[in-house]
PDB file of N, CA and C in Angstrom:
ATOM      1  N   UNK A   1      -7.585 -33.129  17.351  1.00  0.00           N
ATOM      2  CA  UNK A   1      -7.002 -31.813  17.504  1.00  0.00           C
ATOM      3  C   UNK A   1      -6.383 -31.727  18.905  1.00  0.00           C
ATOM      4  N   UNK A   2      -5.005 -31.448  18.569  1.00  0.00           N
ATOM      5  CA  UNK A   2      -4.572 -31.127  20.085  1.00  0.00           C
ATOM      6  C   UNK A   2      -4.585 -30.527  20.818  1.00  0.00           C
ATOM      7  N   UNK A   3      -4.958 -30.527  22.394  1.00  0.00           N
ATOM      8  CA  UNK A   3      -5.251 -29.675  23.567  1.00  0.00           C
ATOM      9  C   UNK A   3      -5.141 -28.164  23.214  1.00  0.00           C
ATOM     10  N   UNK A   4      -3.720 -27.510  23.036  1.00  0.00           N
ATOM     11  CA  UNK A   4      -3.832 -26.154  23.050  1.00  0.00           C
ATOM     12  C   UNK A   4      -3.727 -25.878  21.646  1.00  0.00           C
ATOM     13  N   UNK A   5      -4.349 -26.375  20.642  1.00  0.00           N
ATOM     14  CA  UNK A   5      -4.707 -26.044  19.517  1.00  0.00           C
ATOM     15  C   UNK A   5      -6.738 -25.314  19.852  1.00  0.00           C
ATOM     16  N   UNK A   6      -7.051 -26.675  20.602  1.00  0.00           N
ATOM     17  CA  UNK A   6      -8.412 -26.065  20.890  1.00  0.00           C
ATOM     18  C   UNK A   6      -8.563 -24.754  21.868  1.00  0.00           C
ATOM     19  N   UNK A   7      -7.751 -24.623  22.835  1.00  0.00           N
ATOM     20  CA  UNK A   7      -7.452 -23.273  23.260  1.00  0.00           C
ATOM     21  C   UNK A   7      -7.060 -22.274  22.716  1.00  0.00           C
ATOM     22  N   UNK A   8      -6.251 -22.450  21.711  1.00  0.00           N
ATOM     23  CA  UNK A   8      -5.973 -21.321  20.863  1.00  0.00           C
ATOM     24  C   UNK A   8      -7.037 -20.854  20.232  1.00  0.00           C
ATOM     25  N   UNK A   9      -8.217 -21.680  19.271  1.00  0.00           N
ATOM     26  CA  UNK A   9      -9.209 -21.196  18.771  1.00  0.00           C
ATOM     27  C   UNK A   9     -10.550 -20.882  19.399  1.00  0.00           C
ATOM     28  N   UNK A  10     -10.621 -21.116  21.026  1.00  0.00           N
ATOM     29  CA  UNK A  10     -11.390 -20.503  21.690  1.00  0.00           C
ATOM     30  C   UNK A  10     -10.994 -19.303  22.426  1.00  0.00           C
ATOM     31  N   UNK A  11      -9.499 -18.973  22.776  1.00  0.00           N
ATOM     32  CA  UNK A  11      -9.423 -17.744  22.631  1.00  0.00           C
ATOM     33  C   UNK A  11      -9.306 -16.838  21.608  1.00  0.00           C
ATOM     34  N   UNK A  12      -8.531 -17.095  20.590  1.00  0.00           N
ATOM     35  CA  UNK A  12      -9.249 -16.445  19.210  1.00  0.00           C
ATOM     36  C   UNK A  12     -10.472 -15.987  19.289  1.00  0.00           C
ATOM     37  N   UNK A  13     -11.377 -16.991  19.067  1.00  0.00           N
ATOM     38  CA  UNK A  13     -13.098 -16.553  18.836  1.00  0.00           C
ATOM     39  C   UNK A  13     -13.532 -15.375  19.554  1.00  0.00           C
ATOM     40  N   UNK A  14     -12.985 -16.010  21.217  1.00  0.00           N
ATOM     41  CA  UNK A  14     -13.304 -15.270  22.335  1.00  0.00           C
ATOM     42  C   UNK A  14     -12.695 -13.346  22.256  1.00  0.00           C
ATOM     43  N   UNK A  15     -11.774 -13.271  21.838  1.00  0.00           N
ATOM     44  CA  UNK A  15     -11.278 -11.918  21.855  1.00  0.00           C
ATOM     45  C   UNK A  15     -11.511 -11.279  20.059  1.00  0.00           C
ATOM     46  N   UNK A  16     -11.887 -12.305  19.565  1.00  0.00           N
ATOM     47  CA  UNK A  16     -12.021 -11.876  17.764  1.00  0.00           C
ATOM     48  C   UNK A  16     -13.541 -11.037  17.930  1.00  0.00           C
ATOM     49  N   UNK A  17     -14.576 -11.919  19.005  1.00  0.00           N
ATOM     50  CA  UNK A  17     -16.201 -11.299  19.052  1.00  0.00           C
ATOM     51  C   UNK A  17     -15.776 -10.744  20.103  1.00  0.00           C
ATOM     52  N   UNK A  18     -15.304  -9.957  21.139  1.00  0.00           N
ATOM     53  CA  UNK A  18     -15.453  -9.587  22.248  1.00  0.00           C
ATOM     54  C   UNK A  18     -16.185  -8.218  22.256  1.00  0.00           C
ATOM     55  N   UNK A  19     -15.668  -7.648  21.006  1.00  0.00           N
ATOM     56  CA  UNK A  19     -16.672  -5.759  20.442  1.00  0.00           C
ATOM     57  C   UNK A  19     -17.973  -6.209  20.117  1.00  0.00           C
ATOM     58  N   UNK A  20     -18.219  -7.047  19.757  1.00  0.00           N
ATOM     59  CA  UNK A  20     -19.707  -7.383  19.190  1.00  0.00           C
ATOM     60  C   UNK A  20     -20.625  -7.006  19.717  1.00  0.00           C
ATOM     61  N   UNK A  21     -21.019  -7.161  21.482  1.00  0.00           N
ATOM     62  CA  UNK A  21     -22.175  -6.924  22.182  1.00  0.00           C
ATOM     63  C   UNK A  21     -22.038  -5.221  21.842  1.00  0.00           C
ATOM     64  N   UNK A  22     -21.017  -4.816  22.042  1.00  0.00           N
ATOM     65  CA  UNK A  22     -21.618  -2.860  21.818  1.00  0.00           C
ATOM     66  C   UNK A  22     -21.411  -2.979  20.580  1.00  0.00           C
ATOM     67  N   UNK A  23     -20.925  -3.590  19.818  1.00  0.00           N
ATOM     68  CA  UNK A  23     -21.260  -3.206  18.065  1.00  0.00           C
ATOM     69  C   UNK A  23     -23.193  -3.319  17.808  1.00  0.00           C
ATOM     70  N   UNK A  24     -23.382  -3.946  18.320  1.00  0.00           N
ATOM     71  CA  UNK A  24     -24.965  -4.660  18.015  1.00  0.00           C
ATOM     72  C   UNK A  24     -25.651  -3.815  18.854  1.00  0.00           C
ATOM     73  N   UNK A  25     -25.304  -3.534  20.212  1.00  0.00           N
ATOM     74  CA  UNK A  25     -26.188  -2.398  20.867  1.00  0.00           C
ATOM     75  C   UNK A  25     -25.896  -1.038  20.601  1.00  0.00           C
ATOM     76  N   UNK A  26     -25.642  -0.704  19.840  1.00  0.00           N
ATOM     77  CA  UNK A  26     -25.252   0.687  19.047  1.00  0.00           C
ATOM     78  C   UNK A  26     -25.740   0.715  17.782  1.00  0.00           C
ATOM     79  N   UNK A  27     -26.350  -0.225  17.395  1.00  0.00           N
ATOM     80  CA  UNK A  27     -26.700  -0.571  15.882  1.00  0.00           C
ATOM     81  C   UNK A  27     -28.366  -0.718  16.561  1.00  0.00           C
ATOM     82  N   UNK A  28     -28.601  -1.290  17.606  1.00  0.00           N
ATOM     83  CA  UNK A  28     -29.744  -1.422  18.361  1.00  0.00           C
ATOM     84  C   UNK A  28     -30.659  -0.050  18.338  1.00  0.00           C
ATOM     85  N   UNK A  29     -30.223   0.653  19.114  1.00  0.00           N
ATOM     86  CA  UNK A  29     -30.319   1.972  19.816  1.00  0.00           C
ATOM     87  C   UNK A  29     -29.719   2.665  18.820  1.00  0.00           C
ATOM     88  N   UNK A  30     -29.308   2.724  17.974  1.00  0.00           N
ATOM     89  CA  UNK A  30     -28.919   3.725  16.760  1.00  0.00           C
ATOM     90  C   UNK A  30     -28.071   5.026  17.438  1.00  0.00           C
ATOM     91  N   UNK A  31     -27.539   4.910  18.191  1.00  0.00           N
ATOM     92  CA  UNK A  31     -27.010   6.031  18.946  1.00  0.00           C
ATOM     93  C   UNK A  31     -25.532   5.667  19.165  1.00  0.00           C
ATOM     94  N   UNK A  32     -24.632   6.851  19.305  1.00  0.00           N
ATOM     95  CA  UNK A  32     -23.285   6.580  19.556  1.00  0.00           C
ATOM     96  C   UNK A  32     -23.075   6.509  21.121  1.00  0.00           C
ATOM     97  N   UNK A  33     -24.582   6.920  21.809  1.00  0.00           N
ATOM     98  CA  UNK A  33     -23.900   7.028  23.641  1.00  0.00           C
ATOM     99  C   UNK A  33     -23.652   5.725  24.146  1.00  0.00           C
ATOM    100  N   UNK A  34     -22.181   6.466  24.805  1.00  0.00           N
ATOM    101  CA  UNK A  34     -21.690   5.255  25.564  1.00  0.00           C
ATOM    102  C   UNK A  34     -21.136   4.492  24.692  1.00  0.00           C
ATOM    103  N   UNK A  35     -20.273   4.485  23.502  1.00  0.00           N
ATOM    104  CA  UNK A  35     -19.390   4.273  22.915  1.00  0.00           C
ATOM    105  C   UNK A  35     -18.014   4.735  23.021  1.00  0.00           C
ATOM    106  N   UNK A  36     -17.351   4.443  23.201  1.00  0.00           N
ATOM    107  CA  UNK A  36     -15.863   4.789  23.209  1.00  0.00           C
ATOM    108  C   UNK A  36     -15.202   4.594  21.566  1.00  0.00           C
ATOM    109  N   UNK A  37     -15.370   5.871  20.963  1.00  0.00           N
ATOM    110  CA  UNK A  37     -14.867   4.851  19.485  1.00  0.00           C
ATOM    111  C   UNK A  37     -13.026   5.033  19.895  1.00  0.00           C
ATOM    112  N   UNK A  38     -12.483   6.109  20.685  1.00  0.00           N
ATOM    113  CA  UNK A  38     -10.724   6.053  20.630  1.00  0.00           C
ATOM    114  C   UNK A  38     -10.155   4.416  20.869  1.00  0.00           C
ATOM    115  N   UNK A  39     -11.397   3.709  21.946  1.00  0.00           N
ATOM    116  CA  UNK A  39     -10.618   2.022  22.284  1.00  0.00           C
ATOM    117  C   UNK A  39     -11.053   1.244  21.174  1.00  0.00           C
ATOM    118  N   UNK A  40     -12.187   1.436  20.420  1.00  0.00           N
ATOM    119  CA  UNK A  40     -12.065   0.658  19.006  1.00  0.00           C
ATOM    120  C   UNK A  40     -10.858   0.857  18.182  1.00  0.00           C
ATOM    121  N   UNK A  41     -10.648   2.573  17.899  1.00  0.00           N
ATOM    122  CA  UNK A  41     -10.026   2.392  17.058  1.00  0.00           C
ATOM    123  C   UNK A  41      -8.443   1.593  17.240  1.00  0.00           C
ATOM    124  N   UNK A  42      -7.896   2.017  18.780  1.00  0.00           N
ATOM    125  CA  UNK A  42      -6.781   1.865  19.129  1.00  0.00           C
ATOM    126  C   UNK A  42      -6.717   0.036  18.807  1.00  0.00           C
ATOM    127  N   UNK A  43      -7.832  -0.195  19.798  1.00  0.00           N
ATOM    128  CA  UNK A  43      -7.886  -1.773  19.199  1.00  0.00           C
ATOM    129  C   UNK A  43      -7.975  -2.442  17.624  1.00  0.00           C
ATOM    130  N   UNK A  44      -8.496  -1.773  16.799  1.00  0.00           N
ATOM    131  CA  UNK A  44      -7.978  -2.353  15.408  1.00  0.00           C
ATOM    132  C   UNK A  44      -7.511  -1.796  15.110  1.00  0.00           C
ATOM    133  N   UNK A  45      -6.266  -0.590  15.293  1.00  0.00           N
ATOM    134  CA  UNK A  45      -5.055  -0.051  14.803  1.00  0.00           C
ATOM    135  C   UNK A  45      -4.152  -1.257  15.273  1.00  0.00           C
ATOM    136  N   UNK A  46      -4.010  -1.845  16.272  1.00  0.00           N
ATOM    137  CA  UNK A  46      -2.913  -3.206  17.250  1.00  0.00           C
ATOM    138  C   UNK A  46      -3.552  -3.935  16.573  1.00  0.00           C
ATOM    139  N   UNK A  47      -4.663  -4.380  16.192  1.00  0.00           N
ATOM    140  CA  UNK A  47      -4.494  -5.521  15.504  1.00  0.00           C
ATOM    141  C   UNK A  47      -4.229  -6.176  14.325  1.00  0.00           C
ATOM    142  N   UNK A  48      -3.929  -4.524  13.435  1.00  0.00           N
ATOM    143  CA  UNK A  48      -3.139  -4.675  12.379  1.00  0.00           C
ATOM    144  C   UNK A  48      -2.027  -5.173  12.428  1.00  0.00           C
ATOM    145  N   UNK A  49      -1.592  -4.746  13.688  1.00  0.00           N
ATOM    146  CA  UNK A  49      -0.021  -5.282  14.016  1.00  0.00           C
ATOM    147  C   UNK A  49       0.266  -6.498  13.939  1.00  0.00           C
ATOM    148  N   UNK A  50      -0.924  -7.231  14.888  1.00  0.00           N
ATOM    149  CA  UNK A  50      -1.253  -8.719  15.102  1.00  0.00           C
ATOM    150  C   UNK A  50      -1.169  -9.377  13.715  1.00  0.00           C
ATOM    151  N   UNK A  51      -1.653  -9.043  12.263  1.00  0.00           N
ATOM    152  CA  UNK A  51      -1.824  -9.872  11.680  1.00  0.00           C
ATOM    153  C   UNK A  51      -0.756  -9.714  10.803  1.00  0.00           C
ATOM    154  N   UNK A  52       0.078  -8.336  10.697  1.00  0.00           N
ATOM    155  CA  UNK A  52       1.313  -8.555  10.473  1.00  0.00           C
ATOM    156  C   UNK A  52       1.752  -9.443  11.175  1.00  0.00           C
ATOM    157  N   UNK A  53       2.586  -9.413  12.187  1.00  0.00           N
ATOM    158  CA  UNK A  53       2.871 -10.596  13.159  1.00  0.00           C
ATOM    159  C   UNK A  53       2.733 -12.019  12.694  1.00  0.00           C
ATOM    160  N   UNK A  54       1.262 -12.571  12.455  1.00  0.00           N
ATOM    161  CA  UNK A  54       0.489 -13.575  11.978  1.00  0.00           C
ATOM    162  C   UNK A  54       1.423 -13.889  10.571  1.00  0.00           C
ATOM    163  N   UNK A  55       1.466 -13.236   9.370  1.00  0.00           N
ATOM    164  CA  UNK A  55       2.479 -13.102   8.291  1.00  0.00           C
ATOM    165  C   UNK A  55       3.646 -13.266   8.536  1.00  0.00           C
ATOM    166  N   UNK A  56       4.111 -12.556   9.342  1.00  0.00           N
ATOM    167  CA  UNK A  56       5.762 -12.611   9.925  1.00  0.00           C
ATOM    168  C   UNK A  56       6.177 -14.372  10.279  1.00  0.00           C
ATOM    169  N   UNK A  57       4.865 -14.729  11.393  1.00  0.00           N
ATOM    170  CA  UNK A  57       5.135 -16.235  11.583  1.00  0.00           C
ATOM    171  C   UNK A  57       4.587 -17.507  11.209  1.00  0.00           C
ATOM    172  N   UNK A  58       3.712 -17.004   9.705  1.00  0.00           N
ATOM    173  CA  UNK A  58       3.127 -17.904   8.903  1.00  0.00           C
ATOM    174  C   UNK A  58       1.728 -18.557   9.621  1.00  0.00           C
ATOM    175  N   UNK A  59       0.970 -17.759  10.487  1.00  0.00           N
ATOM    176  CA  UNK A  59       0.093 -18.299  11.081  1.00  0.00           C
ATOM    177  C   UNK A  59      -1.175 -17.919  10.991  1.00  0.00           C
ATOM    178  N   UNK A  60      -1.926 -18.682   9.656  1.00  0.00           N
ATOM    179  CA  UNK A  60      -3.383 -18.753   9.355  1.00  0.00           C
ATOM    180  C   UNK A  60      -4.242 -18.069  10.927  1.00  0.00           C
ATOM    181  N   UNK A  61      -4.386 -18.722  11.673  1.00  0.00           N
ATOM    182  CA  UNK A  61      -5.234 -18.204  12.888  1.00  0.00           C
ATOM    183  C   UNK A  61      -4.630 -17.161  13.308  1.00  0.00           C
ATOM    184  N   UNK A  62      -3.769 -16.774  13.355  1.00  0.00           N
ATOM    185  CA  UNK A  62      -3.585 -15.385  13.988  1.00  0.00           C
ATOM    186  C   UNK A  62      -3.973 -14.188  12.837  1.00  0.00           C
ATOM    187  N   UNK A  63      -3.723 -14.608  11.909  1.00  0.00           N
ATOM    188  CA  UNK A  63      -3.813 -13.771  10.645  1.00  0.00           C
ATOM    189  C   UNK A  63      -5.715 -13.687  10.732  1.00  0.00           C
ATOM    190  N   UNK A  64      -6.260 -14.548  10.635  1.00  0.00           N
ATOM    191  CA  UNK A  64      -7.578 -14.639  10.462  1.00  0.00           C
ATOM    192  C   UNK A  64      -8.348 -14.038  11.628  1.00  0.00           C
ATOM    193  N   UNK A  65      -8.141 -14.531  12.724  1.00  0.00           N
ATOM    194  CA  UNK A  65      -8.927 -14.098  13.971  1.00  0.00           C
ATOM    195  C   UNK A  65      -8.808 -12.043  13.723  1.00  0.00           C
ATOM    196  N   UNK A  66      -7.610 -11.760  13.647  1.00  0.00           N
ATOM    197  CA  UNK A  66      -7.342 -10.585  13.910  1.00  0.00           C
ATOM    198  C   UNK A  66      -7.708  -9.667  12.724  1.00  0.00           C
ATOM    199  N   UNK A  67      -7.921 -10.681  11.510  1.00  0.00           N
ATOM    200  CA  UNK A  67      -8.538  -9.515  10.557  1.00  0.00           C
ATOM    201  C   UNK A  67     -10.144  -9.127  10.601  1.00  0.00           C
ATOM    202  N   UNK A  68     -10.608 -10.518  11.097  1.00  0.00           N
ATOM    203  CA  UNK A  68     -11.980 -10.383  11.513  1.00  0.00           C
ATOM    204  C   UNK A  68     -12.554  -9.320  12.428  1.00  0.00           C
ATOM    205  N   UNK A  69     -11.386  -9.474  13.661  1.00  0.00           N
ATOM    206  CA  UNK A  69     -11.675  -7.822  14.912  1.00  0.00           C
ATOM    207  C   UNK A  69     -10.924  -6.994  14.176  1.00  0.00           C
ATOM    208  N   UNK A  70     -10.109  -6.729  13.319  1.00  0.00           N
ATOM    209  CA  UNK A  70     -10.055  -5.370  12.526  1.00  0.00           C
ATOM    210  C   UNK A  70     -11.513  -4.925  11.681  1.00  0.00           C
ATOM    211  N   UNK A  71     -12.238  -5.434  11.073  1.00  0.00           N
ATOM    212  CA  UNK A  71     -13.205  -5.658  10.638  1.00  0.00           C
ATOM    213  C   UNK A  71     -13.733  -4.754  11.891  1.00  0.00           C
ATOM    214  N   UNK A  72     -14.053  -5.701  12.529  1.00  0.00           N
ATOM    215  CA  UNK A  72     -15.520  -5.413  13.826  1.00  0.00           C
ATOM    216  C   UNK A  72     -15.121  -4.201  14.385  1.00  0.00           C
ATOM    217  N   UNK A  73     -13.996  -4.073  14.973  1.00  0.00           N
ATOM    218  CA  UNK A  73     -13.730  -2.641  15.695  1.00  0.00           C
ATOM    219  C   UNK A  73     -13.417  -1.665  14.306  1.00  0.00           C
ATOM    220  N   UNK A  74     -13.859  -1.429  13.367  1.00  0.00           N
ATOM    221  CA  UNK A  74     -13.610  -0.567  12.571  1.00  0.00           C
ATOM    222  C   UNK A  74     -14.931   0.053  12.050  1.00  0.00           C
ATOM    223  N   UNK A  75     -15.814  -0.959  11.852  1.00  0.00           N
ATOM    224  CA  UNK A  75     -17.071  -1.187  11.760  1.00  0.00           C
ATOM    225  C   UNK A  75     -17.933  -0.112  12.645  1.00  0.00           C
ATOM    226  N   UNK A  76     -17.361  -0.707  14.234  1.00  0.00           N
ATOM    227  CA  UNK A  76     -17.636   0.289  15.307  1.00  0.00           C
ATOM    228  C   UNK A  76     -17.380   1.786  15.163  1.00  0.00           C
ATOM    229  N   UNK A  77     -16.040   1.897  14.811  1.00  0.00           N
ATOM    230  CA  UNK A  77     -15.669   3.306  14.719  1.00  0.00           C
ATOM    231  C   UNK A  77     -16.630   4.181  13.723  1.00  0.00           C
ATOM    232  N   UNK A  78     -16.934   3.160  12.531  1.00  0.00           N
ATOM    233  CA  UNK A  78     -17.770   3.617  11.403  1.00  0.00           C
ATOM    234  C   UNK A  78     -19.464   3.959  11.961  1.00  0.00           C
ATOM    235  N   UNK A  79     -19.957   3.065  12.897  1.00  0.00           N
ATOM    236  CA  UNK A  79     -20.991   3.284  13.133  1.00  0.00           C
ATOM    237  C   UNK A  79     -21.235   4.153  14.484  1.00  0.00           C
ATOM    238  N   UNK A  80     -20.478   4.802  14.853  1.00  0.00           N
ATOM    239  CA  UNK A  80     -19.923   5.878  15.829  1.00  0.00           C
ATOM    240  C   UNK A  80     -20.242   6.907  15.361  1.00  0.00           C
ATOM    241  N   UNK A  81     -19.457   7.240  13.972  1.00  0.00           N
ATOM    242  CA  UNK A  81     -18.991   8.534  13.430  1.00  0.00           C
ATOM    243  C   UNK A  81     -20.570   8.533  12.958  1.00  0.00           C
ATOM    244  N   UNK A  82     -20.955   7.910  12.162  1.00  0.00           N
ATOM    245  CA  UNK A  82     -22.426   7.634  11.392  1.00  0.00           C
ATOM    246  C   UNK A  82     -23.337   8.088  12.404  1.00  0.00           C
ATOM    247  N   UNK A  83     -23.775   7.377  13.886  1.00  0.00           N
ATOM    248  CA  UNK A  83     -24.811   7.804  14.653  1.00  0.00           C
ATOM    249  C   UNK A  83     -24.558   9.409  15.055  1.00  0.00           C
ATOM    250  N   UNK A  84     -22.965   9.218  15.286  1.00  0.00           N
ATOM    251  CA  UNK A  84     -22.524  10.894  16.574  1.00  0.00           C
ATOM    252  C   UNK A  84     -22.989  12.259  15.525  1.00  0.00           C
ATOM    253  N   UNK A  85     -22.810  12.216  13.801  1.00  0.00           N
ATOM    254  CA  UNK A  85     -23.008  12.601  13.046  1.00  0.00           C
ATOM    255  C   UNK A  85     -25.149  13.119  13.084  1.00  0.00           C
ATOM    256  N   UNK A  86     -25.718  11.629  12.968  1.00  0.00           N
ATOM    257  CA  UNK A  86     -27.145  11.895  12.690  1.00  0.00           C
ATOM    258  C   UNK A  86     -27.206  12.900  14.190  1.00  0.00           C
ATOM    259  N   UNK A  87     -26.768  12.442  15.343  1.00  0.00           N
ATOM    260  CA  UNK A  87     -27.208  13.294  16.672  1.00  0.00           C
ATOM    261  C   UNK A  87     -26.684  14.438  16.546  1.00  0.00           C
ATOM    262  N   UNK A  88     -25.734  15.008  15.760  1.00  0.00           N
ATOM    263  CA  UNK A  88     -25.547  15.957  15.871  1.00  0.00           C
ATOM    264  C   UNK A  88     -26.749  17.309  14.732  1.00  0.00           C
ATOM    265  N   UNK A  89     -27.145  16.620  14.052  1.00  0.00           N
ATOM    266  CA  UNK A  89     -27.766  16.800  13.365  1.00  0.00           C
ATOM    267  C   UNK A  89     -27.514  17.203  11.841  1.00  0.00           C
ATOM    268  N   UNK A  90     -26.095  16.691  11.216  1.00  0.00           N
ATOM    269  CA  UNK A  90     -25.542  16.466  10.208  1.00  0.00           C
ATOM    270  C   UNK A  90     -26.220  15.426   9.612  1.00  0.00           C
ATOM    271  N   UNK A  91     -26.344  15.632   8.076  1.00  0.00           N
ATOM    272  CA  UNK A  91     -27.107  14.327   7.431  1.00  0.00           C
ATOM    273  C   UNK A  91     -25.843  14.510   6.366  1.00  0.00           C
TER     274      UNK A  91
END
């Protein structure tokens, strides 16, 4: 595999998990504090873009990495609304 082929898929990985640590400590702590869900969402609203893009230039890894953090930062937003909801005291 060539040089910046392996760079490409370690930055992939690297920015595909980068929401993860507050996805998991919010899922931890069951609480929305100290979440920002507007930069999740903004971030997997752009990365829809990205995987258009990815389609546009026929490119499996861009397409893939970016549907995965659409996934994760959406996830977030979902488990935002879900905790900010129980704290508020909505069931």
């Amino acid at each position: 595999m060539p040089l910046h082929e392996i760079i490409g898929f370690v930055a992939g990985f690297g920015t595909t998990f980068a929401a993860m640590p507050d996805l998991i400590a919010m899922l931890k702590r069951r609480s929305s504090r100290g979440m920002n869900p507007t930069m999740a969402g903004i971030m997997g609203s752009f990365q829809i873009v990205w995987v258009y893009y990815g389609f546009l230039i026929e490119s499996r890894p861009v397409i893939g990495w970016n549907m995965v953090a659409v996934i994760i930062n959406f996830l977030m937003v979902g488990a935002y609304l879900y905790f900010k909801r129980l704290e508020n005291g909505l069931q």
